[in-house]
Structure formats: C-alpha cells, structure tokens
N, C-alpha and C. Protein backbone atom coordinates (compact mmCIF):
# COMPACT_ATOMS: atom_id res chain seq x y z
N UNK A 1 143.79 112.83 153.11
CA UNK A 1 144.31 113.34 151.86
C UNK A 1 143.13 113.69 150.96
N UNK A 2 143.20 114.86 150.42
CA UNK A 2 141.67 115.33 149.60
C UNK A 2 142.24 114.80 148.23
N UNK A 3 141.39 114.86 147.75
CA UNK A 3 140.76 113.96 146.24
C UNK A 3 141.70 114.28 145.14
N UNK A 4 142.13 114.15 143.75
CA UNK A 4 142.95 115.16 143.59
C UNK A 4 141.82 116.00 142.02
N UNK A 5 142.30 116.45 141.92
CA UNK A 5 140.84 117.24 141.33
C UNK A 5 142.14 117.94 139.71
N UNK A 6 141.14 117.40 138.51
CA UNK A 6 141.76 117.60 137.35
C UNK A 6 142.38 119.23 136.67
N UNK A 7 143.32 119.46 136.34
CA UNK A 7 144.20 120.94 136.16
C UNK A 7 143.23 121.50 134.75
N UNK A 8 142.46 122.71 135.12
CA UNK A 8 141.86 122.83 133.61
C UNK A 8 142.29 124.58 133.50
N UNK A 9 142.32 124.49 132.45
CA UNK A 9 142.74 125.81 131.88
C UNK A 9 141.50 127.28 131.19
N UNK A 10 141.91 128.29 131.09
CA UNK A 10 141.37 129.09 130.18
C UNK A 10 141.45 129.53 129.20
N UNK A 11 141.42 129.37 128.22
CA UNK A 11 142.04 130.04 127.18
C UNK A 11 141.10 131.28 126.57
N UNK A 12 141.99 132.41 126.94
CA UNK A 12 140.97 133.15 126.84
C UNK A 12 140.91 133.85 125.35
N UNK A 13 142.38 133.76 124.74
CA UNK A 13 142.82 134.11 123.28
C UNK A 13 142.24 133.29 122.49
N UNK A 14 142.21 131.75 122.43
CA UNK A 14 141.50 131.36 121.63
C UNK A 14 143.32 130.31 120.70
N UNK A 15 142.62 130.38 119.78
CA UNK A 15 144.12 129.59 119.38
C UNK A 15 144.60 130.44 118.92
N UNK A 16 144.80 131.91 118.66
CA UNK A 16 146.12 132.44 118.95
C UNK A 16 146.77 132.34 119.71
N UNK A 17 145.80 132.46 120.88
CA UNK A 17 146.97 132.12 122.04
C UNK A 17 147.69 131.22 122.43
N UNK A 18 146.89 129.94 121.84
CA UNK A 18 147.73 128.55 121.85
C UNK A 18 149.08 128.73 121.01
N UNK A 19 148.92 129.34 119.17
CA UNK A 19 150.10 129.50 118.67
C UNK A 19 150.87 130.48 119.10
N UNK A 20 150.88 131.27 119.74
CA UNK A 20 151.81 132.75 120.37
C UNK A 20 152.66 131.41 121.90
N UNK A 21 152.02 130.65 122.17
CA UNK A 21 152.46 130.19 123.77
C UNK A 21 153.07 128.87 123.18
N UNK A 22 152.68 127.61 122.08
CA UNK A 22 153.47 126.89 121.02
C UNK A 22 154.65 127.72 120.86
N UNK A 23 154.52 128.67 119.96
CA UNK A 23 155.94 129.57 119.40
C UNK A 23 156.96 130.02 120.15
N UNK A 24 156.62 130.25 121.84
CA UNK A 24 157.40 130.51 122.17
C UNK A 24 158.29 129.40 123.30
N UNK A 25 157.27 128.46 123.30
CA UNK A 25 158.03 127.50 123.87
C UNK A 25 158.74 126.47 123.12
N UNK A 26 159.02 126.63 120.99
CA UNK A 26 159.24 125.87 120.83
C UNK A 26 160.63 126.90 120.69
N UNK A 27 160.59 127.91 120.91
CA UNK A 27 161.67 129.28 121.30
C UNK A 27 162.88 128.83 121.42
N UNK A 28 162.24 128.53 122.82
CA UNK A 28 163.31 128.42 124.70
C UNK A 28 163.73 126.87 124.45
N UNK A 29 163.01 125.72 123.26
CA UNK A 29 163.43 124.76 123.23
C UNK A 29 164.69 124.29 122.64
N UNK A 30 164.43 125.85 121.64
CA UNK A 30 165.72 125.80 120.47
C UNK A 30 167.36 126.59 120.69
N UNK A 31 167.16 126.84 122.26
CA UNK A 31 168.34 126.76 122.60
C UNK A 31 168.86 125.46 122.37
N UNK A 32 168.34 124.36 123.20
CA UNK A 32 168.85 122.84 122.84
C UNK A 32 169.07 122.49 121.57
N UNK A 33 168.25 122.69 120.59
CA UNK A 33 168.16 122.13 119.31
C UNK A 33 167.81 123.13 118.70
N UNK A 34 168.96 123.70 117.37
CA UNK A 34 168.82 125.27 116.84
C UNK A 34 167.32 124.08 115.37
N UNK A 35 166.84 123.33 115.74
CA UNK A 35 166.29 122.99 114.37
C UNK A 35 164.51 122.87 114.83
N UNK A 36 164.56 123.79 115.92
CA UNK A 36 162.90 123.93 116.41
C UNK A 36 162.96 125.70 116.23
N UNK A 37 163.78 126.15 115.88
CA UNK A 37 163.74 127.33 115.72
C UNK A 37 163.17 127.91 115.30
N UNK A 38 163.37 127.42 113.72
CA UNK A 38 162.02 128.34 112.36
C UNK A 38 160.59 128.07 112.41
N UNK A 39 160.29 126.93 113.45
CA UNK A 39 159.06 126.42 113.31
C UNK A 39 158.38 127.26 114.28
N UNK A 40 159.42 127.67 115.94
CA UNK A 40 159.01 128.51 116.75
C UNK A 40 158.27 130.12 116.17
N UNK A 41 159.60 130.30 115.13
CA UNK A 41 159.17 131.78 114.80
C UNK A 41 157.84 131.75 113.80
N UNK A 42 157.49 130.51 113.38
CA UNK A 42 156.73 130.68 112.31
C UNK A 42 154.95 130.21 113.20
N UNK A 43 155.40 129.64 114.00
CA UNK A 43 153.92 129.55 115.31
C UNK A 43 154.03 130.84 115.78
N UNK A 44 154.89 131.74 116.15
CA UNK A 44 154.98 132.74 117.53
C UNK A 44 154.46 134.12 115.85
N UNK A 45 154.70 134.28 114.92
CA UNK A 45 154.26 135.29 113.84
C UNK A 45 152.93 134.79 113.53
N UNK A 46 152.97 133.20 113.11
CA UNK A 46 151.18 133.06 112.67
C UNK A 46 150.60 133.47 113.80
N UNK A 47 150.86 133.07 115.25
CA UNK A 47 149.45 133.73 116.58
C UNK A 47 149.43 134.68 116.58
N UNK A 48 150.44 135.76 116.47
CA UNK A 48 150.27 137.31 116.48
C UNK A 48 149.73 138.00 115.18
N UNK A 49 149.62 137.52 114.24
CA UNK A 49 149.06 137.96 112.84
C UNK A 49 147.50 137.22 113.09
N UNK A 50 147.29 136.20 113.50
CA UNK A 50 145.84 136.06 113.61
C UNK A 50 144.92 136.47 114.96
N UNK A 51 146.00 136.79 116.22
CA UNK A 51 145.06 137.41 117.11
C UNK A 51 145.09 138.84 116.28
N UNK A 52 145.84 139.71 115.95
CA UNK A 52 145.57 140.85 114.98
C UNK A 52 144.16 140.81 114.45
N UNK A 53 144.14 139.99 113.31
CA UNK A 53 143.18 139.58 112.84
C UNK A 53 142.08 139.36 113.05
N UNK A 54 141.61 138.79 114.61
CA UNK A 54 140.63 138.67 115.23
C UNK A 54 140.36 139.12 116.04
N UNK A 55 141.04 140.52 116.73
CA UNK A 55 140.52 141.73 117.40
C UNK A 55 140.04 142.86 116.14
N UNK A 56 140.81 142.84 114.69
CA UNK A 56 140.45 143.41 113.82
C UNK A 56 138.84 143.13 113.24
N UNK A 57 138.27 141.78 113.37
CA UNK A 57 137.21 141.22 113.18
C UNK A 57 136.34 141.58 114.42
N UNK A 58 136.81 141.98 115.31
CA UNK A 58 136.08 142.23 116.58
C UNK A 58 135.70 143.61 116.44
N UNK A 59 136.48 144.60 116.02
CA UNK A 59 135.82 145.67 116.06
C UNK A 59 135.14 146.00 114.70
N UNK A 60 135.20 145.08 113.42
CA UNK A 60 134.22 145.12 112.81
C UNK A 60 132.53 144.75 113.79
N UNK A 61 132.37 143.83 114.11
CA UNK A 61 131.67 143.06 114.39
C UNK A 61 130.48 143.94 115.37
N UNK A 62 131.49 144.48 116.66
CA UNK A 62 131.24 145.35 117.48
C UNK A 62 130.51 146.65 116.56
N UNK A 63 131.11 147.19 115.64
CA UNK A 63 130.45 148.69 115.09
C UNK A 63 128.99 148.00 114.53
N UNK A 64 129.21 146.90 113.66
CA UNK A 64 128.29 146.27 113.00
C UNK A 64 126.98 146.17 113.83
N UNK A 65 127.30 146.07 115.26
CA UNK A 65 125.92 145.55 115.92
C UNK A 65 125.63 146.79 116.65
N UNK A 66 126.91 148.07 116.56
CA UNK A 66 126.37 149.25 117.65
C UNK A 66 125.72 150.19 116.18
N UNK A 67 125.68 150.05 114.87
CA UNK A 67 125.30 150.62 114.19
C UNK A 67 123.57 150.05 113.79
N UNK A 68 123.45 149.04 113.96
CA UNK A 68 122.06 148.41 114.31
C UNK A 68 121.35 148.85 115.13
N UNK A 69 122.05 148.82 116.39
CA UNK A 69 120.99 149.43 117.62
C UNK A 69 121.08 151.41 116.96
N UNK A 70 122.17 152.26 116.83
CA UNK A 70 121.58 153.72 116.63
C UNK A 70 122.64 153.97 115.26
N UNK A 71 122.18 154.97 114.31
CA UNK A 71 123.39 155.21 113.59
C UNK A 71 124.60 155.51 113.82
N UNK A 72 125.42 155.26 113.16
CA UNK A 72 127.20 155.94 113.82
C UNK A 72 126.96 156.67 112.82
N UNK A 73 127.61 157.89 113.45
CA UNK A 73 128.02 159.26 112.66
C UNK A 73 129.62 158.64 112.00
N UNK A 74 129.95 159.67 111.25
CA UNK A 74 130.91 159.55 110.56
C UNK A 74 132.56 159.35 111.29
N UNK A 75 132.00 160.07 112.09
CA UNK A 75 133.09 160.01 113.03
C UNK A 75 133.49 158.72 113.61
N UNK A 76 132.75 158.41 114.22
CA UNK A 76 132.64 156.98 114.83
C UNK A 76 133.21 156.24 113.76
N UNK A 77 132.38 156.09 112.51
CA UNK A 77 133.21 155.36 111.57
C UNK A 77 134.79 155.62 111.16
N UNK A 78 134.81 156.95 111.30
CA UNK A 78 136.19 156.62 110.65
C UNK A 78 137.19 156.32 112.17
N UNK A 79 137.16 156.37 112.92
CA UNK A 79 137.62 155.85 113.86
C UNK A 79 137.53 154.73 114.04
N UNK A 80 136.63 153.80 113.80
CA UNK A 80 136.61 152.52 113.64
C UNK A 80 137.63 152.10 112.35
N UNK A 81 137.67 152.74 111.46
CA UNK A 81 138.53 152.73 110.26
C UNK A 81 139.55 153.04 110.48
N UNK A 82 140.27 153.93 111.38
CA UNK A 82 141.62 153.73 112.08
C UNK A 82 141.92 153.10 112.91
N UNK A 83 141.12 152.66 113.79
CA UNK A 83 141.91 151.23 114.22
C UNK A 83 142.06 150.19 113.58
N UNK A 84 140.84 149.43 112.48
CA UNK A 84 141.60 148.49 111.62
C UNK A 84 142.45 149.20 110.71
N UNK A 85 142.89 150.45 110.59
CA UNK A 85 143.94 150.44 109.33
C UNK A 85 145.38 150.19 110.59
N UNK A 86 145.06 150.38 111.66
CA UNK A 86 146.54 150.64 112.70
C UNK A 86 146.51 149.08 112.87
N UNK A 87 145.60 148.27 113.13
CA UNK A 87 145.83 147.08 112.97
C UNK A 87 146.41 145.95 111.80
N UNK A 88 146.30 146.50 110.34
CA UNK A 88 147.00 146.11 109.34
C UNK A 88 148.26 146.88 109.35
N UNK A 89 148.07 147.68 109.68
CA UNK A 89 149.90 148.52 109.71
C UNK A 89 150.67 147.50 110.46
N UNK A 90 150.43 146.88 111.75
CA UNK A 90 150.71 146.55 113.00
C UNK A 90 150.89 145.02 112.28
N UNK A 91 150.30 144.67 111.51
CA UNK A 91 150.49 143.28 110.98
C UNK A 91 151.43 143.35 109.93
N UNK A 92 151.77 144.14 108.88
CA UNK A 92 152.46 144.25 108.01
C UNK A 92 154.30 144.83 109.01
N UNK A 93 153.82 145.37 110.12
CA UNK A 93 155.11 145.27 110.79
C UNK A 93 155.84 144.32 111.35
N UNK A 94 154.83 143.40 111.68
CA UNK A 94 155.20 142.37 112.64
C UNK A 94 156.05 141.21 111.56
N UNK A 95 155.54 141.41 110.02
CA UNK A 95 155.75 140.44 109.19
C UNK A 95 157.19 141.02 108.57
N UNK A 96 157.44 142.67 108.92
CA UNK A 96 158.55 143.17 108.49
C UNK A 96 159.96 142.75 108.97
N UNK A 97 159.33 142.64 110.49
CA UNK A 97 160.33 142.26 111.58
C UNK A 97 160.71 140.97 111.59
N UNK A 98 160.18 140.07 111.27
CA UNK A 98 159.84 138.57 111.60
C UNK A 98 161.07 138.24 110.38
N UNK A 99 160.51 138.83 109.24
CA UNK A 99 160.68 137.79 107.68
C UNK A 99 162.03 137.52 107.62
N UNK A 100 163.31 137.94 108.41
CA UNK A 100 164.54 137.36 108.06
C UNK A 100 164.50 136.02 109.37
N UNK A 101 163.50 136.20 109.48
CA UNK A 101 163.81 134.80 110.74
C UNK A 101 162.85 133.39 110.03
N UNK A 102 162.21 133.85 109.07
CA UNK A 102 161.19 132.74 108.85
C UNK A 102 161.75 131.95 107.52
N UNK A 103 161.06 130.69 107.60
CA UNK A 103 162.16 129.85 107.33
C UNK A 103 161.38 129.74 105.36
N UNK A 104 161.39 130.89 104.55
CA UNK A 104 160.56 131.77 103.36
C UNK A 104 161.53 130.64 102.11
C-alpha cells in the first residue's frame, strides 16, 4: 500500500476565487436552508467585483511597466483605458444584476 500523500491545491485566482467558489457553494447549500442564501449572493458578487478589480489593477500595472521599458503611443493608452472603463462598466453591471438579491 503506497504512503498516502497530502491533497494540496492551487489557487490560481487568489481570494477571489476563494469568495466566487464560498458563494457558490453556500448557493447549492441554500436549497436546504433558504437562510445561507444572502450570504451566498453577497460572497459570489464580492469575488466577482474584486477579481474585476484585480485584473483591472493588472492591466494598470502591466502598461505601467511596458511604458518604462518603451513609450506607449496614445493609442496603446487609450486602449488600455478601454479596457478598464469595460471593466467598471462590467462591475457596475454585475452590481445591477445582483442588488435585488443582496441582503441591502
């Protein structure tokens, strides 16, 4: 019989991904009990508003260090400026959709 060798994980999201994978298992719990419900929706909206948030910080971060090594033309910038504005759109939707479920 081989050894038994400890279960380790990746997390590659970070703790959004912990609250998006919390939220939705406290979801599927609240079939049983409708009183894990609001707490589900309110873990499963905070992980998706802060991974938002921190791919939004990512492509700051990213221009920040590719504008160090050569200039970005304008272009570049404002393209970088439309994806974080599509990323606050994308957050202000998610909060549109959510808000009759959260427990406000």
């Amino acid at each position: 019989m081989s050894e038994p060798t400890p279960v380790s994980v990746s997390l590659k999201y970070g703790i959004p991904g912990v609250l998006v994978t919390s939220g939705i298992a406290l979801l599927a719990i609240s079939v049983f009990t409708s009183t894990l419900f609001s707490p589900g929706v309110s873990l499963l909206v905070l992980g998706i508003l802060t991974f938002i948030g921190k791919q939004a910080l990512d492509i700051i971060l990213d221009m920040a260090a590719e504008n160090e090594k050569r200039s970005l033309d304008r272009s570049e910038l404002a393209v970088g400026g439309g994806m974080i504005a599509g990323m606050i759109v994308l957050a202000v939707a998610v909060l549109f959709i959510f808000w009759p479920l959260l427990p406000v």
